[in-house]
Protein backbone atom coordinates (compact mmCIF):
# COMPACT_ATOMS: atom_id res chain seq x y z
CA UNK A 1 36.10 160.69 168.95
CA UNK A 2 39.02 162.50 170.33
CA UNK A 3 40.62 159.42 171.52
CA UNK A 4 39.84 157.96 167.56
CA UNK A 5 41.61 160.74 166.22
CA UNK A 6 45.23 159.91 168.49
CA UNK A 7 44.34 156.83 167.56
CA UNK A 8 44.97 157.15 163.71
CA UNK A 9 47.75 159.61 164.46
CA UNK A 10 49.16 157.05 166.16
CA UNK A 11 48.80 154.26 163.45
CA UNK A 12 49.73 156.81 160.47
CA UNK A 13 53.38 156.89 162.29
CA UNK A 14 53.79 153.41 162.48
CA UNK A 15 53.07 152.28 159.17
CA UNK A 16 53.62 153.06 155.66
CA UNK A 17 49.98 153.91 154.34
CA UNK A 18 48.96 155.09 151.39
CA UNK A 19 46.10 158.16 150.83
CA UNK A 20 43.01 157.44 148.08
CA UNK A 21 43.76 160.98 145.99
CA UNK A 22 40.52 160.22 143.97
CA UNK A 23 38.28 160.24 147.10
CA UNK A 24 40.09 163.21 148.23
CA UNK A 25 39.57 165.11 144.90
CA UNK A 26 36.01 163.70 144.71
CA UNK A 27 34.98 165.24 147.95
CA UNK A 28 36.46 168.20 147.29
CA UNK A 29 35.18 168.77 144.36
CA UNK A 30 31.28 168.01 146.33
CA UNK A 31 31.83 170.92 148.49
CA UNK A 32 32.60 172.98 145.16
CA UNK A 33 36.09 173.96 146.37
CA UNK A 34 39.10 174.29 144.11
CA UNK A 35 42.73 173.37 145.15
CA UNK A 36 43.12 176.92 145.93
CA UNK A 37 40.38 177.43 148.49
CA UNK A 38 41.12 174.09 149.94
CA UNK A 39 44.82 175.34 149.96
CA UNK A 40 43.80 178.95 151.34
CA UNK A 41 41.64 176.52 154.02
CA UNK A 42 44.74 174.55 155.06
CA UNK A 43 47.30 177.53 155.09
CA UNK A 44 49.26 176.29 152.69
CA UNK A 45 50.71 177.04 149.18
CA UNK A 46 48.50 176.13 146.29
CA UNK A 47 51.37 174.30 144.73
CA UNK A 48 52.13 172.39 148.06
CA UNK A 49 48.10 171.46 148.02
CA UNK A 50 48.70 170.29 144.56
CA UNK A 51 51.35 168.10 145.35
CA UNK A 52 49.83 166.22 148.23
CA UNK A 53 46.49 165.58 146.32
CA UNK A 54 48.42 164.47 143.15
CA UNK A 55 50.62 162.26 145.14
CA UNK A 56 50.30 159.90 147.49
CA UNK A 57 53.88 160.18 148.81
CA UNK A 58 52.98 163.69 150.17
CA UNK A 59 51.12 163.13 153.03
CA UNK A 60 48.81 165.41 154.75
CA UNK A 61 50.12 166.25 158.58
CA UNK A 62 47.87 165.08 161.23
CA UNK A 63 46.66 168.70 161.44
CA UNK A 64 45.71 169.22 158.03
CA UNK A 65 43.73 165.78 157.90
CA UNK A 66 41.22 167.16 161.15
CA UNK A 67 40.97 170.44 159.16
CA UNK A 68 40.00 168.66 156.01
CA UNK A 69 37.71 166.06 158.05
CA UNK A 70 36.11 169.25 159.88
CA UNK A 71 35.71 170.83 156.56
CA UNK A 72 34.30 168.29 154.32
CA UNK A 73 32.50 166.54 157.29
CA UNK A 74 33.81 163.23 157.36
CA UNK A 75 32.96 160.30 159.56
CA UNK A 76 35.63 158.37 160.63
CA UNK A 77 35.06 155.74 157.80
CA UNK A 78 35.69 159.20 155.57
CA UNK A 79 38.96 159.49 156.96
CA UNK A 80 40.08 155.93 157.04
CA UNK A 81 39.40 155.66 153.42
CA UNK A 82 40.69 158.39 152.49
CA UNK A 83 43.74 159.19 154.36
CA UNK A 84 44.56 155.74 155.17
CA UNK A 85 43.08 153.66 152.13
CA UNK A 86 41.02 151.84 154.31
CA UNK A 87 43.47 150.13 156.06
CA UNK A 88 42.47 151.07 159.68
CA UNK A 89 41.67 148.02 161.74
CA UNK A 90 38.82 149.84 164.20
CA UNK A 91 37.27 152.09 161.74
């Protein structure tokens, strides 16, 4: 998994890639957490967490994106789709 994970580090800096904010805010939202515990999570603002879920442009840093995947539980698919749109060739 570890290698995965340098993987799509690896890919996320060479392209332009787009994140799936609905997914994002629809897993959230499973686990019951608002943009403030998620923030709070994350170490960051609650403002700055608003911006990157609202907007695609605002991408999460490679760090944030393991802590979210660790949090919520994701699979690999998880994070393709929703930090990459699905675009990942080997997930």
């Amino acid at each position: 998994i570890t290698i995965c994970l340098i993987e799509l580090c690896i890919y996320k800096l060479k392209g332009e890639l787009s994140m799936n904010v609905r997914k994002l805010k629809a897993k959230r939202v499973e686990f019951g957490l608002s943009q403030k515990d998620l923030a709070k999570v994350l170490g960051i603002s609650t403002k700055t967490m608003c911006i990157k879920e609202c907007d695609n442009r605002n991408r999460f840093t490679f760090d944030e994106i393991i802590t979210i995947a660790r949090e919520f539980r994701l699979s690999l698919k998880d994070i393709n789709d929703i930090f990459f749109d699905g675009k990942l060739p080997f997930v």
